[in-house]
C-alpha atoms as a PDB file:
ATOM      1  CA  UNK A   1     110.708  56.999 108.349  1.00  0.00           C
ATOM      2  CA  UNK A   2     107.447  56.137 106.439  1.00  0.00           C
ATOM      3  CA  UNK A   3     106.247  53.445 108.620  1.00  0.00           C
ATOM      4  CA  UNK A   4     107.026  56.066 111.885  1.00  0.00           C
ATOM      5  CA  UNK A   5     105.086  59.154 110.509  1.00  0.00           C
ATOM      6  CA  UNK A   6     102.228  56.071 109.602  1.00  0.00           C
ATOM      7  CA  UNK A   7     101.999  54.931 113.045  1.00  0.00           C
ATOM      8  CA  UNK A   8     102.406  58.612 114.488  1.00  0.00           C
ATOM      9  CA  UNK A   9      99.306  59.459 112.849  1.00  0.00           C
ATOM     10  CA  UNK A  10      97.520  56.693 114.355  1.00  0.00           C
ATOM     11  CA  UNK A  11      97.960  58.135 117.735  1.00  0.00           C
ATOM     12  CA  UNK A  12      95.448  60.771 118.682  1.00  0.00           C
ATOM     13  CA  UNK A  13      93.486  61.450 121.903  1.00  0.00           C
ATOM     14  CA  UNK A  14      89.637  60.869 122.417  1.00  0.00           C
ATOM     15  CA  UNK A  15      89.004  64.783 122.572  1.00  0.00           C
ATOM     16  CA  UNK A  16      91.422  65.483 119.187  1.00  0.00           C
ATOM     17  CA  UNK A  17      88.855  62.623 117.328  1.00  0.00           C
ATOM     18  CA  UNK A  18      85.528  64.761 119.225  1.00  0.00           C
ATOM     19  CA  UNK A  19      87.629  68.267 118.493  1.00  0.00           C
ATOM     20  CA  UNK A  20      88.060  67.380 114.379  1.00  0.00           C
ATOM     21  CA  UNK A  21      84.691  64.727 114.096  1.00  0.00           C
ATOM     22  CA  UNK A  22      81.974  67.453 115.263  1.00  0.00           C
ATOM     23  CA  UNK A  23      83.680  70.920 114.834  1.00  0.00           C
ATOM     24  CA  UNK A  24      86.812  71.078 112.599  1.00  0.00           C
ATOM     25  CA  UNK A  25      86.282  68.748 109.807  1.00  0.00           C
ATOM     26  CA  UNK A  26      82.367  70.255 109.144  1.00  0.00           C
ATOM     27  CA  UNK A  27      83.962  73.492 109.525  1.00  0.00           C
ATOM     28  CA  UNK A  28      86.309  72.908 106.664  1.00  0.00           C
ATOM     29  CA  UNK A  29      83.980  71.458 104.513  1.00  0.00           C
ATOM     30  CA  UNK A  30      81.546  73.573 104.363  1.00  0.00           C
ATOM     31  CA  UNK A  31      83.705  76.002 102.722  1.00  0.00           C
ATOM     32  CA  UNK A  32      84.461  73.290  99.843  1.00  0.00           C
ATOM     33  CA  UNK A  33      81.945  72.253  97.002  1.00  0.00           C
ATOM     34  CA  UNK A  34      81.449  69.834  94.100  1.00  0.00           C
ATOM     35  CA  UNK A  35      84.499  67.129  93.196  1.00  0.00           C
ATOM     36  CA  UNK A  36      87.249  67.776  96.542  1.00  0.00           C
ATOM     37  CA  UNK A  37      90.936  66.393  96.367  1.00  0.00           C
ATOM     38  CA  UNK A  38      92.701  65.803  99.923  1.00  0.00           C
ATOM     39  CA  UNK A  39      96.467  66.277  99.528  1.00  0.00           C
ATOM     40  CA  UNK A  40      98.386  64.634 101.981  1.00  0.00           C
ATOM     41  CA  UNK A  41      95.291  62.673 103.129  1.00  0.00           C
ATOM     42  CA  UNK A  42      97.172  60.736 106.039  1.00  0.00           C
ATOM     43  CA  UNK A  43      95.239  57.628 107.367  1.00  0.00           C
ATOM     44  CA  UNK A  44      92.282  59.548 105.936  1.00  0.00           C
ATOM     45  CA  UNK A  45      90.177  60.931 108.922  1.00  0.00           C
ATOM     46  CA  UNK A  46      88.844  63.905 106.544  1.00  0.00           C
ATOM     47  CA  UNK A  47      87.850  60.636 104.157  1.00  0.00           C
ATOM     48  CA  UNK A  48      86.003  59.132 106.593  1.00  0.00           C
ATOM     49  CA  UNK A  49      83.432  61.991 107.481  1.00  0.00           C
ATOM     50  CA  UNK A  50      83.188  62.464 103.744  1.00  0.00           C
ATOM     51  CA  UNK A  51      83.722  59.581 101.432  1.00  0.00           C
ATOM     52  CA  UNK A  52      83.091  61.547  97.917  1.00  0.00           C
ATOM     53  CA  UNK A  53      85.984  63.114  98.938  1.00  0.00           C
ATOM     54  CA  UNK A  54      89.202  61.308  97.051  1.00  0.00           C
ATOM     55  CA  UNK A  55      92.434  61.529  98.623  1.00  0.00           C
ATOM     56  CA  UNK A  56      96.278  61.410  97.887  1.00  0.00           C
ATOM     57  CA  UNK A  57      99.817  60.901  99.905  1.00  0.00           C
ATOM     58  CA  UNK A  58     103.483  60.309  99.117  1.00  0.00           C
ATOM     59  CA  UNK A  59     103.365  57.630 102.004  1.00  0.00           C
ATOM     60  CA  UNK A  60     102.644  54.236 100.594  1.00  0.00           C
ATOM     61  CA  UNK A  61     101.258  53.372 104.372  1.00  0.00           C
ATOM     62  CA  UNK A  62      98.835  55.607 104.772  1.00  0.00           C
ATOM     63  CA  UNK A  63      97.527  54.963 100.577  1.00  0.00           C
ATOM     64  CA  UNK A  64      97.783  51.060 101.652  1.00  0.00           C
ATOM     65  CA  UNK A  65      95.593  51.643 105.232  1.00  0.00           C
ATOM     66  CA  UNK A  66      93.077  54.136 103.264  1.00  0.00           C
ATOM     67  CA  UNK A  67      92.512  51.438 100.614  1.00  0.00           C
ATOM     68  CA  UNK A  68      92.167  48.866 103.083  1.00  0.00           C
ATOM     69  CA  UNK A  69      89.398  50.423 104.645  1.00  0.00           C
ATOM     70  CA  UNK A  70      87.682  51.294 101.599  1.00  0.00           C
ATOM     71  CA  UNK A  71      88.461  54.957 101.187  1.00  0.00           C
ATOM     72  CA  UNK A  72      89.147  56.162  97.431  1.00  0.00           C
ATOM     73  CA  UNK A  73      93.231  57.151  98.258  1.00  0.00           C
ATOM     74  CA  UNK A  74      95.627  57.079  95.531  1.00  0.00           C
ATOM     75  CA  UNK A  75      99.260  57.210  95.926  1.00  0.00           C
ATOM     76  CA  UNK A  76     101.238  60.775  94.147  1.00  0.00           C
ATOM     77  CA  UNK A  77     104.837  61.172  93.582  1.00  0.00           C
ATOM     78  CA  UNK A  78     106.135  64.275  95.201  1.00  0.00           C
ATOM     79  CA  UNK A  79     105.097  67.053  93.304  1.00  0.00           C
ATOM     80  CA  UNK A  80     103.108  65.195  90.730  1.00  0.00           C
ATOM     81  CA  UNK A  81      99.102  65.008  91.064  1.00  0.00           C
ATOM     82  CA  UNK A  82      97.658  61.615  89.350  1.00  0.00           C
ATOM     83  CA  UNK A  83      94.729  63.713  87.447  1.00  0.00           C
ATOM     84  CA  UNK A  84      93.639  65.354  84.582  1.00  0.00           C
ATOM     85  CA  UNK A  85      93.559  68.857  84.705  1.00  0.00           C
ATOM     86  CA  UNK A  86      90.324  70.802  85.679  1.00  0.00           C
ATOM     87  CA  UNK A  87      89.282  67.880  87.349  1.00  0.00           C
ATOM     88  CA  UNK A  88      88.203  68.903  90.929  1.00  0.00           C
ATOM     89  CA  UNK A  89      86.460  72.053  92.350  1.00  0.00           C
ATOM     90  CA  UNK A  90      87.732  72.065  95.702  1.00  0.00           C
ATOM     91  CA  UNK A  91      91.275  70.792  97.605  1.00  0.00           C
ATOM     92  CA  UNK A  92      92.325  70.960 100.860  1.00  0.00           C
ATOM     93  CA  UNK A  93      95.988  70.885 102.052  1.00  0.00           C
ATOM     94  CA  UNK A  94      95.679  70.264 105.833  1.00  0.00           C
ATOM     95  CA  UNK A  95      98.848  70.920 107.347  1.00  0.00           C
ATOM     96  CA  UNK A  96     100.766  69.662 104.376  1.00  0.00           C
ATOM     97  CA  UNK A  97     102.417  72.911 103.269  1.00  0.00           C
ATOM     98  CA  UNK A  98     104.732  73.628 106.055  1.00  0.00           C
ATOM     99  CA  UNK A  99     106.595  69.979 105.301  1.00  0.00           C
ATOM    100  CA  UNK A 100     107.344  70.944 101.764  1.00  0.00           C
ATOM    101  CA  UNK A 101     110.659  73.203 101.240  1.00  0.00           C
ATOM    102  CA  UNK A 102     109.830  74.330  98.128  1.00  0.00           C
ATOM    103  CA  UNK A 103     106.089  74.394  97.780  1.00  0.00           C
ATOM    104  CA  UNK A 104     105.442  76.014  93.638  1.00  0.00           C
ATOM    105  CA  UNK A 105     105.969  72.803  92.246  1.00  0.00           C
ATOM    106  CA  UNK A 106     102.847  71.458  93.986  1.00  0.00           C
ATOM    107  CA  UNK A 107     100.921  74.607  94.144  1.00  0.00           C
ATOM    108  CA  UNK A 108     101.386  74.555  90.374  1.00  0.00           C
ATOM    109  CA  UNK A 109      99.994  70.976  90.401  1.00  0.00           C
ATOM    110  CA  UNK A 110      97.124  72.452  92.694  1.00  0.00           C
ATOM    111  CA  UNK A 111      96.355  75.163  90.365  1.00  0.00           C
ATOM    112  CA  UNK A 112      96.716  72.801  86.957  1.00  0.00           C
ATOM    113  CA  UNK A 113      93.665  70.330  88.519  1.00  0.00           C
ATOM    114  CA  UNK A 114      91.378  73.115  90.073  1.00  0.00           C
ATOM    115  CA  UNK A 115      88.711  74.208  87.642  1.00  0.00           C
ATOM    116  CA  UNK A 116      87.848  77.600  86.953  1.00  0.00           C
ATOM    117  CA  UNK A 117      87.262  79.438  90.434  1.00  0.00           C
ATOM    118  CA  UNK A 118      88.158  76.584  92.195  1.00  0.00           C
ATOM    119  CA  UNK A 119      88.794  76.708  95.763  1.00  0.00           C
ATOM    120  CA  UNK A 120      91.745  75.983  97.909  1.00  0.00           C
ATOM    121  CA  UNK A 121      91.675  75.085 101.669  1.00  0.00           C
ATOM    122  CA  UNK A 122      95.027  75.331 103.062  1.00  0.00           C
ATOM    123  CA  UNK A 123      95.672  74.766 106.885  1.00  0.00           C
ATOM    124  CA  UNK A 124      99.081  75.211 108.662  1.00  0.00           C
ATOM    125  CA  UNK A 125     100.119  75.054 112.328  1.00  0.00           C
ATOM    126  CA  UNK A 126     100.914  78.125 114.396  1.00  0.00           C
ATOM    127  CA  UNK A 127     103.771  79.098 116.113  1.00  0.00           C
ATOM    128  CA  UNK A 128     103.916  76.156 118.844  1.00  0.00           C
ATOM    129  CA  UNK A 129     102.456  74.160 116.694  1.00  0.00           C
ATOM    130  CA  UNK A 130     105.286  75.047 113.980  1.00  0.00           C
ATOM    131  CA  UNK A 131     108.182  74.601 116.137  1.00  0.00           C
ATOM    132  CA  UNK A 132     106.910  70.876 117.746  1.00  0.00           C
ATOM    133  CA  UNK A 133     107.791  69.380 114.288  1.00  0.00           C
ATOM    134  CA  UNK A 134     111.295  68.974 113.361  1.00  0.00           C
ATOM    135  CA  UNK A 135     109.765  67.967 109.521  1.00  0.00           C
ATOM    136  CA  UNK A 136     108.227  71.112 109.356  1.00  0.00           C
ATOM    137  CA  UNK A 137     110.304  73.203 106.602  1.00  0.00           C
ATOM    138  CA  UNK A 138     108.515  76.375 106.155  1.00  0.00           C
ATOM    139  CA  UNK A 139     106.377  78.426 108.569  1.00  0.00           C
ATOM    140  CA  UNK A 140     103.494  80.320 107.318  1.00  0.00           C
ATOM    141  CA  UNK A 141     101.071  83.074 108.502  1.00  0.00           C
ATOM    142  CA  UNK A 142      98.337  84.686 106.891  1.00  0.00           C
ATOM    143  CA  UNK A 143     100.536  87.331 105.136  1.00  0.00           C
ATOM    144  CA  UNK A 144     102.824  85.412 103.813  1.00  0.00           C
ATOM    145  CA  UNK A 145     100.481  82.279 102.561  1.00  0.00           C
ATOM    146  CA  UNK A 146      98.989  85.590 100.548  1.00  0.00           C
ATOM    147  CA  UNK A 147     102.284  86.390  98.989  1.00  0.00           C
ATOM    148  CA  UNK A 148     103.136  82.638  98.224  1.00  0.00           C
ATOM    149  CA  UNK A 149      99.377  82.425  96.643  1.00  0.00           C
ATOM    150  CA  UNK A 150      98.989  85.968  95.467  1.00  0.00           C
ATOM    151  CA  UNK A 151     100.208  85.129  91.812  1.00  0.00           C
ATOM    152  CA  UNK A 152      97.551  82.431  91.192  1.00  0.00           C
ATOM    153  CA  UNK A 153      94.237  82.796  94.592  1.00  0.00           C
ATOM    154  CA  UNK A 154      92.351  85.457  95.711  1.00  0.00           C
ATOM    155  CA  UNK A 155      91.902  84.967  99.337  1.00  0.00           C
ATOM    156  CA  UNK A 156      88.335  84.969 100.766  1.00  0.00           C
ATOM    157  CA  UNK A 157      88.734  84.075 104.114  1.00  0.00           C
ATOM    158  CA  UNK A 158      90.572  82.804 107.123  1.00  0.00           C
ATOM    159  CA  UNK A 159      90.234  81.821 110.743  1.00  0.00           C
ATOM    160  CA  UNK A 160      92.135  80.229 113.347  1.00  0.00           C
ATOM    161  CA  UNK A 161      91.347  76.898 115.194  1.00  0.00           C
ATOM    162  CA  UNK A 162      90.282  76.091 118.246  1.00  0.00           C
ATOM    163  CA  UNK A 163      88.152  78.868 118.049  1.00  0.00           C
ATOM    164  CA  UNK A 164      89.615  82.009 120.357  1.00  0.00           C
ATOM    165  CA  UNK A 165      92.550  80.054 120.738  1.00  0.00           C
ATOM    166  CA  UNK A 166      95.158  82.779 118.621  1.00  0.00           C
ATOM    167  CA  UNK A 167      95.737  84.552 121.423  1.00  0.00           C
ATOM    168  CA  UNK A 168      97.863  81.411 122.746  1.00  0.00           C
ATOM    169  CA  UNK A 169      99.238  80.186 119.199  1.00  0.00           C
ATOM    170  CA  UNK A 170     102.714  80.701 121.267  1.00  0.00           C
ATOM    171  CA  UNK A 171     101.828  78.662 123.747  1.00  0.00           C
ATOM    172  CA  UNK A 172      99.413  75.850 122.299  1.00  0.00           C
ATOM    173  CA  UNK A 173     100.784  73.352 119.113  1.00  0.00           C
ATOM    174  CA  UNK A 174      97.233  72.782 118.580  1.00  0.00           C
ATOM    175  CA  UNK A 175      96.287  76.004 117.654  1.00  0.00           C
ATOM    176  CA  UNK A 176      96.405  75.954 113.352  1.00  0.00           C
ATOM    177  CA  UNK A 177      95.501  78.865 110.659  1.00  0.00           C
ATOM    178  CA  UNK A 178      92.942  78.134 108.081  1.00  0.00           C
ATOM    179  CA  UNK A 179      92.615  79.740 104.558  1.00  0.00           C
ATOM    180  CA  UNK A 180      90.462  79.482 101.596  1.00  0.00           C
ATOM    181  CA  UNK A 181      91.463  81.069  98.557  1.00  0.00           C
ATOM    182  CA  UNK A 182      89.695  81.198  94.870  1.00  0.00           C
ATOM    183  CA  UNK A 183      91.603  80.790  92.082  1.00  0.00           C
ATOM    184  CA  UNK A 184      91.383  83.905  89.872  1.00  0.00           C
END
């Protein structure tokens, strides 16, 4: 299963590399500042843009491949963040969330490693998007990423990718949420 979801996300079309290289990935990091943790880092396309960005996955493939070609990708148990706490200002979780059942255990993880005010980027599929993935455990909107959040992150903003694509979330698994939260 490993080695599948490793090649899988290998496989991407010439306009999803132009799509995330010149519009989504600068998008998302401009909302992030200082030391950045990526979460489910994959074969580390957000690492690439970005290399003081350090990254993390449960998949020993994609840590092996990131290493390989340099990128600064650690491997994590599930549930269990290899750091200190306080240690980073900003961390993204690009659709990550929506594979994990039971998300608290990592959002505490999230929370114990974020410094003061830190910010958290989390990005789940929409609707179609949701529903193409048989891994996919939990679906998420806006309202409820607020409750799961609301204990521990203030939300400051959100948008929806491509842009003026929500409209046809239904019909279009491309189409993803974004959110940034502060943690109070």
């Amino acid at each position: 299963m490993k080695n599948s979801y490793f090649t899988y996300l290998q496989t991407r079309s010439v306009f999803g590399f132009l799509y995330r290289k010149f519009y989504l990935y600068p998008k998302l990091h401009s909302y992030l500042r200082g030391r950045t943790l990526d979460i489910g880092c994959g074969v580390g396309d957000f690492l690439y843009m970005y290399k003081n960005i350090i990254g993390v996955d449960i998949n020993t493939d994609c840590v092996d491949y990131c290493n390989s070609k340099g990128l600064n990708v650690l491997f994590m148990d599930f549930d269990i963040l290899p750091f200190e706490n306080n240690s980073f200002d900003s961390i993204i979780l690009d659709n990550v969330i929506e594979h994990i059942e039971i998300p608290s255990n990592l959002l505490n993880e999230v929370k114990r490693v974020l410094t003061p005010n830190g910010i958290l980027l989390i990005g789940v599929p929409c609707e179609k998007g949701y529903k193409f993935d048989s891994d996919h455990k939990n679906f998420y909107n806006i309202k409820s990423l607020q409750t799961l959040l609301s204990s521990d992150f203030i939300l400051k903003h959100h948008f929806y990718t491509p842009p003026f694509f929500y409209l046809f979330r239904k019909l279009f698994r491309q189409v993803a949420l974004y959110a940034i939260f502060k943690l109070k």
